[in-house]
N, C-alpha and C. Protein backbone atom coordinates (compact mmCIF):
# COMPACT_ATOMS: atom_id res chain seq x y z
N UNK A 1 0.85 -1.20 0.00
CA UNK A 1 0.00 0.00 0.00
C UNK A 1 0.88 1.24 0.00
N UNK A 2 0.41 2.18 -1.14
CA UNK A 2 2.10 3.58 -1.01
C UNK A 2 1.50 4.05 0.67
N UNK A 3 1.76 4.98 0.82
CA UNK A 3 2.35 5.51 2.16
C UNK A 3 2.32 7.14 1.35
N UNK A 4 1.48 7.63 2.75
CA UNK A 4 1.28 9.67 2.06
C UNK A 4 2.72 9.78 2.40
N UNK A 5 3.54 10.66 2.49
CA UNK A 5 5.07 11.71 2.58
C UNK A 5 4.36 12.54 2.88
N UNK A 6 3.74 13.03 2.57
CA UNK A 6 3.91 15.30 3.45
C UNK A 6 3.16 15.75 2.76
N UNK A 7 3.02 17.07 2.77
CA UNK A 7 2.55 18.06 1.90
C UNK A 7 3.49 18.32 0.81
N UNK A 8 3.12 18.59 -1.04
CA UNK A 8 3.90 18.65 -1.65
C UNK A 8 4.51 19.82 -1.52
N UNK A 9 3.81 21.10 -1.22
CA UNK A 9 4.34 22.41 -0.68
C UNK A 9 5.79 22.65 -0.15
N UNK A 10 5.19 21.66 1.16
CA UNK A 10 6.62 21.65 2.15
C UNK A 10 8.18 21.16 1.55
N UNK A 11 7.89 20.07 0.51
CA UNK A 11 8.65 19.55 0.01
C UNK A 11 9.70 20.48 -1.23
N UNK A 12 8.60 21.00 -1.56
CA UNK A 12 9.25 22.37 -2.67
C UNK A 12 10.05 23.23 -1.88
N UNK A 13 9.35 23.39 -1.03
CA UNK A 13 9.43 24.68 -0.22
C UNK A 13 11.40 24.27 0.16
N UNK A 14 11.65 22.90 0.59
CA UNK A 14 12.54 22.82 1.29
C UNK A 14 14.09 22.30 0.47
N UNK A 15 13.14 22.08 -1.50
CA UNK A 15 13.91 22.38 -2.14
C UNK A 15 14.85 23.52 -2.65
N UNK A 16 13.84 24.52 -2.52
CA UNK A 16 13.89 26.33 -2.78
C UNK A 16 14.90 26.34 -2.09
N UNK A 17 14.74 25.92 -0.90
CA UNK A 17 15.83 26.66 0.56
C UNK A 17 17.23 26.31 0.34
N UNK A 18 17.13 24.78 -0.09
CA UNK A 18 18.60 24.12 -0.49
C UNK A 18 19.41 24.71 -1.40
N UNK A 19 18.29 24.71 -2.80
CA UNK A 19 18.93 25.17 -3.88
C UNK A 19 19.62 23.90 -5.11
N UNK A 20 19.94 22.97 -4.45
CA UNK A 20 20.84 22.16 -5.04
C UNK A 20 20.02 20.59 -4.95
N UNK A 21 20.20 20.32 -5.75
CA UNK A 21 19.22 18.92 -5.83
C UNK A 21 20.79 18.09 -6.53
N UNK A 22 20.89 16.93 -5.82
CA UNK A 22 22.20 15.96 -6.04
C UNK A 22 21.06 14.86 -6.38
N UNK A 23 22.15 14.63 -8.33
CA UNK A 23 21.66 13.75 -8.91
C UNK A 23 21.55 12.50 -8.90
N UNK A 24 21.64 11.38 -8.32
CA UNK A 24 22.62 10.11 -8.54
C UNK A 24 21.97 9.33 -9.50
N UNK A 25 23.15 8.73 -10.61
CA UNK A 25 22.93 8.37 -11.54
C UNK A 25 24.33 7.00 -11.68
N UNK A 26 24.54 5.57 -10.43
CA UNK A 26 24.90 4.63 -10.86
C UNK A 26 25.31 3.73 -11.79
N UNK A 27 25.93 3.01 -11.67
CA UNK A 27 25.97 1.26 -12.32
C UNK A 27 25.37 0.00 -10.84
N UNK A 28 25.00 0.83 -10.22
CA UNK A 28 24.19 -0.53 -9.15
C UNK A 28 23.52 0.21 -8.22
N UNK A 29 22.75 -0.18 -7.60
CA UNK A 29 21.73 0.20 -6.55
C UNK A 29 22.73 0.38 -4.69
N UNK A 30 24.04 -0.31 -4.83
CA UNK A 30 24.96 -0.31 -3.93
C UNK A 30 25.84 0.63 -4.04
N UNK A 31 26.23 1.27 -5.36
CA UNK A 31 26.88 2.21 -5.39
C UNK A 31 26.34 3.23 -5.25
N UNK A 32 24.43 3.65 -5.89
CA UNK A 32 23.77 4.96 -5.32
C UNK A 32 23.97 5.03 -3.90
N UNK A 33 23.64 4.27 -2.93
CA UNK A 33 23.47 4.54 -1.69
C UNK A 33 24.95 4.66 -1.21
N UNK A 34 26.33 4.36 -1.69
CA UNK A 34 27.48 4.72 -0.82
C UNK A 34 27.65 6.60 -0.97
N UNK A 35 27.21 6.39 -3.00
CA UNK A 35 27.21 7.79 -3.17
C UNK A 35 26.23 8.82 -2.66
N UNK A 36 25.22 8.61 -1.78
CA UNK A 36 23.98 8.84 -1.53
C UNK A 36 24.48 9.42 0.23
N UNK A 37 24.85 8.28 0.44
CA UNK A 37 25.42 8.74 1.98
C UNK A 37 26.60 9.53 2.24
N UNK A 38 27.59 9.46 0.61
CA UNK A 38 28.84 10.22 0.93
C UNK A 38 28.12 12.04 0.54
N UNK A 39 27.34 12.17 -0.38
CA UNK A 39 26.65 13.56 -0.28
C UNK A 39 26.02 13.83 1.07
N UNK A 40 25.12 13.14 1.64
CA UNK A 40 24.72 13.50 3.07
C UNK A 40 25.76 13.94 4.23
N UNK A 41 26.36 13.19 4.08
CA UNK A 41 27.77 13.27 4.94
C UNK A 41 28.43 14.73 4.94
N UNK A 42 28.62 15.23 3.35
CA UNK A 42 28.81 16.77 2.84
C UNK A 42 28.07 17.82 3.05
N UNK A 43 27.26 17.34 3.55
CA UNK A 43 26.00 18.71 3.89
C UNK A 43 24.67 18.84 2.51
N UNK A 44 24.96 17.86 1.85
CA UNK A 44 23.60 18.21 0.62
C UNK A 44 22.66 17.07 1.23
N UNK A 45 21.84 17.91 1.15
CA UNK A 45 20.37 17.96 1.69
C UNK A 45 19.11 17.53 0.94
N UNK A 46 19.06 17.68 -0.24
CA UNK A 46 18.05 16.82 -1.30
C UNK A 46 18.92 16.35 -2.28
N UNK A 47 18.60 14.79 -2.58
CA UNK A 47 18.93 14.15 -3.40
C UNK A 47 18.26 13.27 -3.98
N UNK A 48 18.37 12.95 -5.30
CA UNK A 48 17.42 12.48 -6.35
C UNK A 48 18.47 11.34 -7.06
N UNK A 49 17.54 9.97 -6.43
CA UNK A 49 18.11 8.61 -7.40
C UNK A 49 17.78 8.72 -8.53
N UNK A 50 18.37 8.70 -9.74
CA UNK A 50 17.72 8.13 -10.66
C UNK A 50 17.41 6.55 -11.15
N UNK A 51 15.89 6.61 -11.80
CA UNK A 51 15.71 5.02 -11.92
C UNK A 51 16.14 4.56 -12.84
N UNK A 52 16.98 4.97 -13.68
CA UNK A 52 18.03 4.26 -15.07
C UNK A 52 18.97 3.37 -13.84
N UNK A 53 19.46 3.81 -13.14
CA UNK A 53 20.25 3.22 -11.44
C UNK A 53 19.70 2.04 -12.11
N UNK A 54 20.24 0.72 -12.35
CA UNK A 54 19.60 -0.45 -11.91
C UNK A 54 19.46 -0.79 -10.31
N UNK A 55 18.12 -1.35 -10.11
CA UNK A 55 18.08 -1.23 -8.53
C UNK A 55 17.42 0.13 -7.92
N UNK A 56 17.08 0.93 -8.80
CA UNK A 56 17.14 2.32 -8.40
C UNK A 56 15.97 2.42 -6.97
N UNK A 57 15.12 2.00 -7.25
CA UNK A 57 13.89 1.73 -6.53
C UNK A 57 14.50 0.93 -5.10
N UNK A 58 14.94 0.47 -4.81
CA UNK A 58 15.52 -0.57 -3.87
C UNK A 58 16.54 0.53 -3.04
N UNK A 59 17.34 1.42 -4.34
CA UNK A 59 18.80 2.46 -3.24
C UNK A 59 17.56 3.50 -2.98
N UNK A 60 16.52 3.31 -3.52
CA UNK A 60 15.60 4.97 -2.44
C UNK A 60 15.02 4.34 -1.31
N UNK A 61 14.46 3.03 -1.39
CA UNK A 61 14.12 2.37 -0.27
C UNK A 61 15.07 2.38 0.99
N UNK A 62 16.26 2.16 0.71
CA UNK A 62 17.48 1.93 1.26
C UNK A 62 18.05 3.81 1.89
N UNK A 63 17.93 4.27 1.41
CA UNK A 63 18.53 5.66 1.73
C UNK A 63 17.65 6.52 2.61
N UNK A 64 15.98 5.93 2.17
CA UNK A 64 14.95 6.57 3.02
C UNK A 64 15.21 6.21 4.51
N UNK A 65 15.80 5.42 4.57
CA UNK A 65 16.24 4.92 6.18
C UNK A 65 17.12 6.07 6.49
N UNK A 66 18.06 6.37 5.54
CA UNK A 66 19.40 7.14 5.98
C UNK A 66 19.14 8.44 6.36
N UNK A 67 17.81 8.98 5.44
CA UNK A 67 17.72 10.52 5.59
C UNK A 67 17.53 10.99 6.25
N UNK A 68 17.62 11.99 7.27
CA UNK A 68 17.34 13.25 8.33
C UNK A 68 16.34 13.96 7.91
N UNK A 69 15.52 14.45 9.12
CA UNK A 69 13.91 14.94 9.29
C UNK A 69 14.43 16.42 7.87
N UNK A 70 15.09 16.89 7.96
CA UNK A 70 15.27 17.88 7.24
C UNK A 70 15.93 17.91 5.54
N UNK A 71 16.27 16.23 5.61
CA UNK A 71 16.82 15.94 3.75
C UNK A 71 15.72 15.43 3.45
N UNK A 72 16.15 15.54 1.80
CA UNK A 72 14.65 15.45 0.81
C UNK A 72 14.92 14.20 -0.23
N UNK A 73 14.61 13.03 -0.24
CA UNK A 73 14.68 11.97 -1.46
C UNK A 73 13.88 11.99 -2.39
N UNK A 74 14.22 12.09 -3.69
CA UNK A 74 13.30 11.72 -4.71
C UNK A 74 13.61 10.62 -5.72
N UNK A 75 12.78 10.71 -6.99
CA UNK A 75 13.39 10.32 -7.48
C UNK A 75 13.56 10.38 -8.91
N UNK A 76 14.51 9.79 -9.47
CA UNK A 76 14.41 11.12 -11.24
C UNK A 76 14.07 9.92 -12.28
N UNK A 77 13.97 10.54 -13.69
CA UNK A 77 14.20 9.77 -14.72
C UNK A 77 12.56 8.58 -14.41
N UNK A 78 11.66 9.48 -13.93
CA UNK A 78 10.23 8.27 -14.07
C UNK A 78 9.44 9.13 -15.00
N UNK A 79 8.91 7.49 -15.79
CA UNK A 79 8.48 7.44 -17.01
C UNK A 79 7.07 7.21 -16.92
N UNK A 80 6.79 6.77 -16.05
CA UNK A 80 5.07 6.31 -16.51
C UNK A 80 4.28 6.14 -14.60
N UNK A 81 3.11 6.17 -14.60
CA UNK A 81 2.84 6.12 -13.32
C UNK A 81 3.15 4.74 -12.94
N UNK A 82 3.10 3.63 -13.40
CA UNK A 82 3.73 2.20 -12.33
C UNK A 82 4.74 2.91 -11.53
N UNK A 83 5.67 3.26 -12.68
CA UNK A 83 6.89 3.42 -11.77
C UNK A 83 6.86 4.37 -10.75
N UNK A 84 6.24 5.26 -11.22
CA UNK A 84 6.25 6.50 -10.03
C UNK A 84 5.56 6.06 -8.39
N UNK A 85 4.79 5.00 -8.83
CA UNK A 85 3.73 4.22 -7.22
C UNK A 85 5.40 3.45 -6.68
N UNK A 86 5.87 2.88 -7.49
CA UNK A 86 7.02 1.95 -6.95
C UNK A 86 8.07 2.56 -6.49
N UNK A 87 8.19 4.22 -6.61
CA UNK A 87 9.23 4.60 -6.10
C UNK A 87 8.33 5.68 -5.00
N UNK A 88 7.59 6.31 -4.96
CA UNK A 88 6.18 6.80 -3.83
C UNK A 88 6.54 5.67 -3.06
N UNK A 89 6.54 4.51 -3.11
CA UNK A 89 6.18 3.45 -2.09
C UNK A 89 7.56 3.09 -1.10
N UNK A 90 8.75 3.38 -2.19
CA UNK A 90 10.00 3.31 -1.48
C UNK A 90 10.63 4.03 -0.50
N UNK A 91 9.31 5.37 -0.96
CA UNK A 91 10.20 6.82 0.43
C UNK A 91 10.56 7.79 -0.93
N UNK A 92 10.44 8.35 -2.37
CA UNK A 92 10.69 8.91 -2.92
C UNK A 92 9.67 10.10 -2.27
N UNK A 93 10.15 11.22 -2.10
CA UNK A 93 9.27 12.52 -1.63
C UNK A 93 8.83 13.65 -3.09
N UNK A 94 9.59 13.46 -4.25
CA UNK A 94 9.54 14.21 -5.33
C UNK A 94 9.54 13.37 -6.54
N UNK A 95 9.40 13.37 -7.58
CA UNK A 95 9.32 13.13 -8.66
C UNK A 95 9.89 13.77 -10.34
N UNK A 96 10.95 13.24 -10.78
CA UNK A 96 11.47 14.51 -12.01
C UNK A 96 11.26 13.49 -13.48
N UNK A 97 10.74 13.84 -14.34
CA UNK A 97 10.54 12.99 -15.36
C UNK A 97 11.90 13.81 -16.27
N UNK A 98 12.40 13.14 -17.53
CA UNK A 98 12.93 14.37 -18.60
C UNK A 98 11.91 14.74 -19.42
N UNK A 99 10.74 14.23 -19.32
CA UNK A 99 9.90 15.29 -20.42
C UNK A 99 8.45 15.63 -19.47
N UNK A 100 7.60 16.18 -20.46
CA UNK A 100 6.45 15.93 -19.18
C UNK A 100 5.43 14.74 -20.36
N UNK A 101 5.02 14.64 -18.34
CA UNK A 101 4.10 12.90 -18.25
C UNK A 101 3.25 13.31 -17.30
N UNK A 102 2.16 13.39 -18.05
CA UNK A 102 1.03 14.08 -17.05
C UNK A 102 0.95 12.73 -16.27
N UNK A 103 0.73 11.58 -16.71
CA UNK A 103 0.52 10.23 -15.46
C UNK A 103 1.02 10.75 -14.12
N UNK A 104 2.59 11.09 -14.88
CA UNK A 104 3.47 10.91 -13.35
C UNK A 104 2.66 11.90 -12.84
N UNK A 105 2.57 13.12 -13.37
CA UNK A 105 2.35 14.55 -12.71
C UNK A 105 1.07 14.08 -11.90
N UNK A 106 -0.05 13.64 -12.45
CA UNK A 106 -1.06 13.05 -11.55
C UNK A 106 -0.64 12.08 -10.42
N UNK A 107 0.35 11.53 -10.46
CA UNK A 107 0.55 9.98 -9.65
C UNK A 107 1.12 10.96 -8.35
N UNK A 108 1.85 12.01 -8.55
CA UNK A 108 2.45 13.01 -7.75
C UNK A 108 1.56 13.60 -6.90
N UNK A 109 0.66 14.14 -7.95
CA UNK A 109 -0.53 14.91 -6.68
C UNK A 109 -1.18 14.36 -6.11
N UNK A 110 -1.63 13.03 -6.27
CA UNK A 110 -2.07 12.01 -5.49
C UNK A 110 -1.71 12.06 -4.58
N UNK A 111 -0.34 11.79 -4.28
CA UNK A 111 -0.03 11.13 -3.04
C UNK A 111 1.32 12.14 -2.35
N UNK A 112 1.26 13.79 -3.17
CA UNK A 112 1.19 14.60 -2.35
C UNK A 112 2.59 15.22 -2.09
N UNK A 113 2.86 14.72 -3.63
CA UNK A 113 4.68 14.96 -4.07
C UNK A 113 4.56 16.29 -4.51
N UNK A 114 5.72 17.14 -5.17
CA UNK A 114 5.93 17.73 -6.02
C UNK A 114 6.38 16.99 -6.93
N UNK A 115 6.06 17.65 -8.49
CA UNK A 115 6.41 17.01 -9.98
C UNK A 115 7.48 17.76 -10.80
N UNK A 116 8.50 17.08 -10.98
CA UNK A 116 9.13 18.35 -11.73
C UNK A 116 9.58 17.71 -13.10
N UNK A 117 8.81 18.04 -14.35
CA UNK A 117 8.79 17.64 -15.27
C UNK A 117 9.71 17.79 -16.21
N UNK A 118 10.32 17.72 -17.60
CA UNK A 118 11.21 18.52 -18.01
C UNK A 118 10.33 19.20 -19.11
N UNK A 119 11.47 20.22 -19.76
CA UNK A 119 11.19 20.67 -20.25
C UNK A 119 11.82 22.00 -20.99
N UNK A 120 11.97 21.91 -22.25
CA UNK A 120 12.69 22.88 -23.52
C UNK A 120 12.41 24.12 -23.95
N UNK A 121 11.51 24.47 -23.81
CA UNK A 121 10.34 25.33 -24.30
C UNK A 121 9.47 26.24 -23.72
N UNK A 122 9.55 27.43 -23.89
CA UNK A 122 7.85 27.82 -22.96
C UNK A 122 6.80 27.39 -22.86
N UNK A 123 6.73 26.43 -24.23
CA UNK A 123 5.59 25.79 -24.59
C UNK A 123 5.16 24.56 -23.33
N UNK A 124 6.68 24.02 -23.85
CA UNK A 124 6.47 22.71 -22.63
C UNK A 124 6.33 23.53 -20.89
N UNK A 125 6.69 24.40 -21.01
CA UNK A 125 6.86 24.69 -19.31
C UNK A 125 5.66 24.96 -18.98
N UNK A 126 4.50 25.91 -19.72
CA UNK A 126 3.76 25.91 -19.31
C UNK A 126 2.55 25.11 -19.32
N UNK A 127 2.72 23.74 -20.16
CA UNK A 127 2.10 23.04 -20.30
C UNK A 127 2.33 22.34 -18.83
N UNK A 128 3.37 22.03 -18.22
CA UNK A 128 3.91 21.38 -17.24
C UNK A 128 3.37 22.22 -15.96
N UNK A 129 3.00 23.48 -15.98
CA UNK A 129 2.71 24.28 -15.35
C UNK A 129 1.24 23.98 -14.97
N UNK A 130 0.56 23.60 -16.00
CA UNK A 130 -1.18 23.51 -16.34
C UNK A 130 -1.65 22.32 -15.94
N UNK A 131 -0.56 21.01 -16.11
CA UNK A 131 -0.85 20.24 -15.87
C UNK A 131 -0.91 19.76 -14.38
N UNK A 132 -0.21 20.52 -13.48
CA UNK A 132 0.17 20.17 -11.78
C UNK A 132 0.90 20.13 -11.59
N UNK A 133 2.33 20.15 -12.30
CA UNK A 133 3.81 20.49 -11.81
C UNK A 133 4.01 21.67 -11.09
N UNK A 134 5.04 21.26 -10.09
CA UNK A 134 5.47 21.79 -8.62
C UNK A 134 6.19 23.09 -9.20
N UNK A 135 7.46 22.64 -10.04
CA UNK A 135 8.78 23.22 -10.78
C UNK A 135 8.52 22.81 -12.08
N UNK A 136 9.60 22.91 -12.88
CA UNK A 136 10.17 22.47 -14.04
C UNK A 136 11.37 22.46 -14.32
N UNK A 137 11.80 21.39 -14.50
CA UNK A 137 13.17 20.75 -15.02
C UNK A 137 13.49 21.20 -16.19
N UNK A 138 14.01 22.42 -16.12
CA UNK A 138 14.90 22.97 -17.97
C UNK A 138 16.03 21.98 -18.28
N UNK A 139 15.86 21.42 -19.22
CA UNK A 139 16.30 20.49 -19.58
C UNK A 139 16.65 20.18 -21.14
N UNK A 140 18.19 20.35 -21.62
CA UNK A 140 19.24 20.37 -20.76
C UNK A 140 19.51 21.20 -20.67
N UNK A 141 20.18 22.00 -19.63
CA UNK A 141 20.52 23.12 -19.37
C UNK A 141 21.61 23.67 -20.13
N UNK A 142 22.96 22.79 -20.54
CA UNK A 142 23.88 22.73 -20.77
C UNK A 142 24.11 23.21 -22.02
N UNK A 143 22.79 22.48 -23.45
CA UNK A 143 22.73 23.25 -24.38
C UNK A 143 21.95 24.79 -24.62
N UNK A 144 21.47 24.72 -23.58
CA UNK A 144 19.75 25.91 -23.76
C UNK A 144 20.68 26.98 -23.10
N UNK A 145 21.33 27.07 -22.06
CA UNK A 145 22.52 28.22 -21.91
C UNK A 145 21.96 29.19 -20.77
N UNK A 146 22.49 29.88 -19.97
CA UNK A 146 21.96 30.93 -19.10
C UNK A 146 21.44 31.78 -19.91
N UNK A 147 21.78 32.43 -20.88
CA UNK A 147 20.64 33.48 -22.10
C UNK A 147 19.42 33.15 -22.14
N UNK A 148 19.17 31.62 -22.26
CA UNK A 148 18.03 30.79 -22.54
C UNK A 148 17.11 31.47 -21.17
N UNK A 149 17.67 31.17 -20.02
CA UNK A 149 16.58 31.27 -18.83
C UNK A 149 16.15 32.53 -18.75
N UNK A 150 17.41 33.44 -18.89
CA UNK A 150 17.22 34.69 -18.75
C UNK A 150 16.32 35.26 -19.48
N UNK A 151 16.22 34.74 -21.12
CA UNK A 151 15.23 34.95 -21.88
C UNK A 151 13.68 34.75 -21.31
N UNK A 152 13.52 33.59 -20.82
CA UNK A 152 12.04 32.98 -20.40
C UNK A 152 11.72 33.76 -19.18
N UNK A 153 12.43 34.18 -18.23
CA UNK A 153 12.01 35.00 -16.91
C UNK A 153 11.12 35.75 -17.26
N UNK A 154 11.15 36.98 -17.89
CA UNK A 154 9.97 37.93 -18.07
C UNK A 154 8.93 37.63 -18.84
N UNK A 155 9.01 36.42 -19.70
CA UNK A 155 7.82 35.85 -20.23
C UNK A 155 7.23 34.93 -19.30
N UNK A 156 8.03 34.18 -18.36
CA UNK A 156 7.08 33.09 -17.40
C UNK A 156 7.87 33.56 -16.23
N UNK A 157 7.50 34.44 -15.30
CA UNK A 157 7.93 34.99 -14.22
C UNK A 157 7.91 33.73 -12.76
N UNK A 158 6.37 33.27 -13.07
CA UNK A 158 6.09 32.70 -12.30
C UNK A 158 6.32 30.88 -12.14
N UNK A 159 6.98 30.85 -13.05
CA UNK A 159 7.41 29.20 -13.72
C UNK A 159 9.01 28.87 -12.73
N UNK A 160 8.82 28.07 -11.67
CA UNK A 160 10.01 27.66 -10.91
C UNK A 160 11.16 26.72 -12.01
N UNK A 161 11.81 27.43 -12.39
CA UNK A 161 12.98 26.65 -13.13
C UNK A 161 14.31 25.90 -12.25
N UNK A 162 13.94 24.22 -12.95
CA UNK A 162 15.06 23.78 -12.31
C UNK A 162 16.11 23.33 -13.35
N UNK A 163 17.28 24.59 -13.38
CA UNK A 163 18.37 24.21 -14.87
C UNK A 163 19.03 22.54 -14.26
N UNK A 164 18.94 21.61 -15.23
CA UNK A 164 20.10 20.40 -15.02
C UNK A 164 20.31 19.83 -16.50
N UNK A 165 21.87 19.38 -16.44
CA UNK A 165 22.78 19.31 -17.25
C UNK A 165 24.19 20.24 -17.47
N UNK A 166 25.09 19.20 -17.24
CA UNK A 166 26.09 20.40 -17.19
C UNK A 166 26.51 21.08 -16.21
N UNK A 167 25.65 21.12 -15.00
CA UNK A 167 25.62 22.16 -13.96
C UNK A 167 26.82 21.56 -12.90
N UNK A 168 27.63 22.45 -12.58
CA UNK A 168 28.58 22.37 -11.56
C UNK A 168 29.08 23.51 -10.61
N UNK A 169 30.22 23.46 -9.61
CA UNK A 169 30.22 25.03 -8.84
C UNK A 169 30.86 25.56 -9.51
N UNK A 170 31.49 25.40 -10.47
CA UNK A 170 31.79 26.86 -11.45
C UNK A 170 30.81 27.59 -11.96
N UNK A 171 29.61 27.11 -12.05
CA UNK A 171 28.65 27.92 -13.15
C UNK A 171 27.11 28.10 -12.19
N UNK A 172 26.94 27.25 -11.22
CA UNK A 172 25.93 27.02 -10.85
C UNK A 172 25.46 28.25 -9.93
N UNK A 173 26.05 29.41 -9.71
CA UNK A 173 25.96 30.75 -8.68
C UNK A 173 25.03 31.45 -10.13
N UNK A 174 25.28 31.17 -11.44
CA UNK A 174 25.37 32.09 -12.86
C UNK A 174 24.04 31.97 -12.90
N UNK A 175 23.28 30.37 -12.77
CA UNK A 175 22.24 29.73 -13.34
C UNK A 175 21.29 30.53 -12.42
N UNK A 176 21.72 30.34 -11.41
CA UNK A 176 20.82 30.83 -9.58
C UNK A 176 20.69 32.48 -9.80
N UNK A 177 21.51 32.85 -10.37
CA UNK A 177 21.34 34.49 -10.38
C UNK A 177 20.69 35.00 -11.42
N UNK A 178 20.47 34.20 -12.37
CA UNK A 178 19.87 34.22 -13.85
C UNK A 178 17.91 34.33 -13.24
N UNK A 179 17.92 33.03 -11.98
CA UNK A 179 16.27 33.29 -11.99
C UNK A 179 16.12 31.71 -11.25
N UNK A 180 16.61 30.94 -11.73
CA UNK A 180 16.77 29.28 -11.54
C UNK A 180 16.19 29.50 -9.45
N UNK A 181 15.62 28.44 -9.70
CA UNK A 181 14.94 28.40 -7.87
C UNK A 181 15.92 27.72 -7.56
N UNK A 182 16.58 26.61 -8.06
CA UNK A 182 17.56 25.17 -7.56
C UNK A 182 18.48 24.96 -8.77
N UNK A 183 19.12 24.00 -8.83
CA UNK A 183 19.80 23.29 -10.00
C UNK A 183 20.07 21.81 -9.64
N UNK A 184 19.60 21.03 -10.52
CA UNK A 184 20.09 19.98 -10.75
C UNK A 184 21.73 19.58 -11.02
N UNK A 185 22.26 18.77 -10.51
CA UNK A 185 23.81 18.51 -9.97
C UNK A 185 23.72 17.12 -10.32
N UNK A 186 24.22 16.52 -11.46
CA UNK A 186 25.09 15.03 -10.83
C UNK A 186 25.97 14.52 -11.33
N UNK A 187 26.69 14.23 -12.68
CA UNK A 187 28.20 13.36 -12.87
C UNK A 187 28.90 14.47 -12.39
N UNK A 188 29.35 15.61 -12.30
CA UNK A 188 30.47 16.79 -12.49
C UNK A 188 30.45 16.31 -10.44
N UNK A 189 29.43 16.12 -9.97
CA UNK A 189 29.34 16.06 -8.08
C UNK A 189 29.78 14.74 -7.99
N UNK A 190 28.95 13.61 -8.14
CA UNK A 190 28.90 11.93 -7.81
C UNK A 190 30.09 11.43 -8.15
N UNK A 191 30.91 11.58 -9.24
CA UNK A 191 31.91 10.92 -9.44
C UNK A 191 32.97 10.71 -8.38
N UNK A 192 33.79 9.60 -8.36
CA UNK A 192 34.66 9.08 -7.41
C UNK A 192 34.34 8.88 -5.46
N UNK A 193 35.52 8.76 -5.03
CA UNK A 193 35.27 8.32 -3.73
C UNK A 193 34.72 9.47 -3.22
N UNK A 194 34.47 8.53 -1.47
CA UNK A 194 33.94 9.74 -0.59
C UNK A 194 34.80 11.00 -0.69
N UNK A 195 35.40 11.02 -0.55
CA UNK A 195 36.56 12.25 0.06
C UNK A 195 36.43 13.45 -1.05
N UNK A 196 36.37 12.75 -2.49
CA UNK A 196 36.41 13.55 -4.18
C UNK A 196 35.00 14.09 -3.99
N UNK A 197 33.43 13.39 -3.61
CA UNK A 197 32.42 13.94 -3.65
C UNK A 197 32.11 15.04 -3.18
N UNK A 198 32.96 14.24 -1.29
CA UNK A 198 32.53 15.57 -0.19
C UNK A 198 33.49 17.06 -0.38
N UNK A 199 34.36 16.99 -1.26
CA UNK A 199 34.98 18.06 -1.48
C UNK A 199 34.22 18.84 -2.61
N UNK A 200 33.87 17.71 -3.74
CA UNK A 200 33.08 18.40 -4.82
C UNK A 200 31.51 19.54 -3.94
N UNK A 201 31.31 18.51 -2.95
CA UNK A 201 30.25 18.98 -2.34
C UNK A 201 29.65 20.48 -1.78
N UNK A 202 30.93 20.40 -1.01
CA UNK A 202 31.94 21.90 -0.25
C UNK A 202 31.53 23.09 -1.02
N UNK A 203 32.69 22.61 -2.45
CA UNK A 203 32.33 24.08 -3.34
C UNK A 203 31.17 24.18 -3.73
N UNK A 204 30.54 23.10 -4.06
CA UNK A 204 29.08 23.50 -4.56
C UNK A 204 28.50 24.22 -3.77
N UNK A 205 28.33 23.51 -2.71
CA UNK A 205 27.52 24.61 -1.70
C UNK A 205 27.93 25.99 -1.27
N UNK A 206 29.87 26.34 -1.61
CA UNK A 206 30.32 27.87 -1.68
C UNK A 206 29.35 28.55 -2.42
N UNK A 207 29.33 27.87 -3.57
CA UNK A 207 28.86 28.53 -4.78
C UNK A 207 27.83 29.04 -4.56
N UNK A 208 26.93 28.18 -4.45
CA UNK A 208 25.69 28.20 -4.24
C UNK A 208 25.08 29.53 -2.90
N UNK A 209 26.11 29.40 -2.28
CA UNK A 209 25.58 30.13 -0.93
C UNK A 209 25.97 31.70 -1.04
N UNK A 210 27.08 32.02 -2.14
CA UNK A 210 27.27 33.15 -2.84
C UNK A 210 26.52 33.52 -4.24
N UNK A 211 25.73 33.23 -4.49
CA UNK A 211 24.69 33.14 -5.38
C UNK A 211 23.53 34.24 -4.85
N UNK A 212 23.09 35.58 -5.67
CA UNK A 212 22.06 36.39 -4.97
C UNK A 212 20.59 35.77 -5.21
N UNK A 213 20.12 36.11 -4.47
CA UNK A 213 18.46 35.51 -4.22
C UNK A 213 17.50 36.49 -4.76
């Protein structure tokens, strides 16, 4: 039987505050959760399995144990509502598709997630917008460019943009000052041991915390 999580509000709300959403994106369901606990360990505070992860569903089950009243699990890369109940059921608190999927977006408000869909376009954002999404996942960030966001601000003021792709602490203060509520973070962070993450971690969060609001 899934299990409610919270208000989806609160959950946004405590994304906003972070800023930084840590991606994890595996080769096993044992390696998300070492990498899962070595970001916690660093001070990042929401993090998002993805379900390409083989196992992925199993390291959110597994990490939902690990998290503190104040970190946020989700989970990324869901495609259709099955999956989204199977990771709802594991302890996922959020939901990020790469395109939008109204299923998920419904399977979300159900049970009281935020949805953060992706999306290229004004077209798509505000479709994602209409449909019950929390945010929106600009996606990829990497090709669409800080011009890109900066462009869409005064046309969709009110559209929570979450830039991912590409994003790291060299650039990620640029994205945040551009308009971006958060950014999506994960090979340039996750890669290598504890020690390489929690340092990658560090600056991110410099960055990030010198970033104007």
């Amino acid at each position: 039987m899934l299990r409610r999580v919270g208000y989806r509000w609160e959950v946004a709300e405590r994304i906003v505050r972070e800023r930084v959403i840590a991606i994890i994106r595996t080769n096993s369901a044992e390696e998300a959760v070492e990498v899962g606990r070595s970001l916690l360990n660093a001070g990042i505070r929401v993090l998002e399995v993805a379900l390409t992860t083989p196992g992925g569903v199993e390291a959110i089950r597994t990490l939902s144990r690990d998290v503190g009243e104040g970190d946020v699990l989700g989970a990324g890369t869901v495609l259709d509502a099955g999956t989204a109940a199977l990771a709802i059921d594991a302890g996922a608190r959020f939901l990020v598709s790469p395109g939008m999927r109204e299923d998920v977006i419904r399977a979300a408000n159900r049970f009281g997630l935020p949805a953060l869909p992706g999306a290229a376009s004004a077209t798509e954002a505000v479709a994602a917008m209409e449909a019950g999404a929390e945010m929106v996942k600009l996606f990829p960030a990497s090709s669409l460019g800080v011009r890109y966001l900066k462009a869409l601000r005064p046309v969709l003021p009110l559209v929570p943009f979450v830039p991912t792709g590409g994003i790291d602490a060299g650039n990620a203060a640029e994205w945040l000052d551009a308009g971006a509520v958060a950014v999506g973070v994960g090979g340039s962070l996750v890669r290598g041991g504890a020690a390489v993450i929690g340092e990658r971690s560090r600056e991110l969060l410099q960055a990030v915390g010198s970033a104007g609001r």
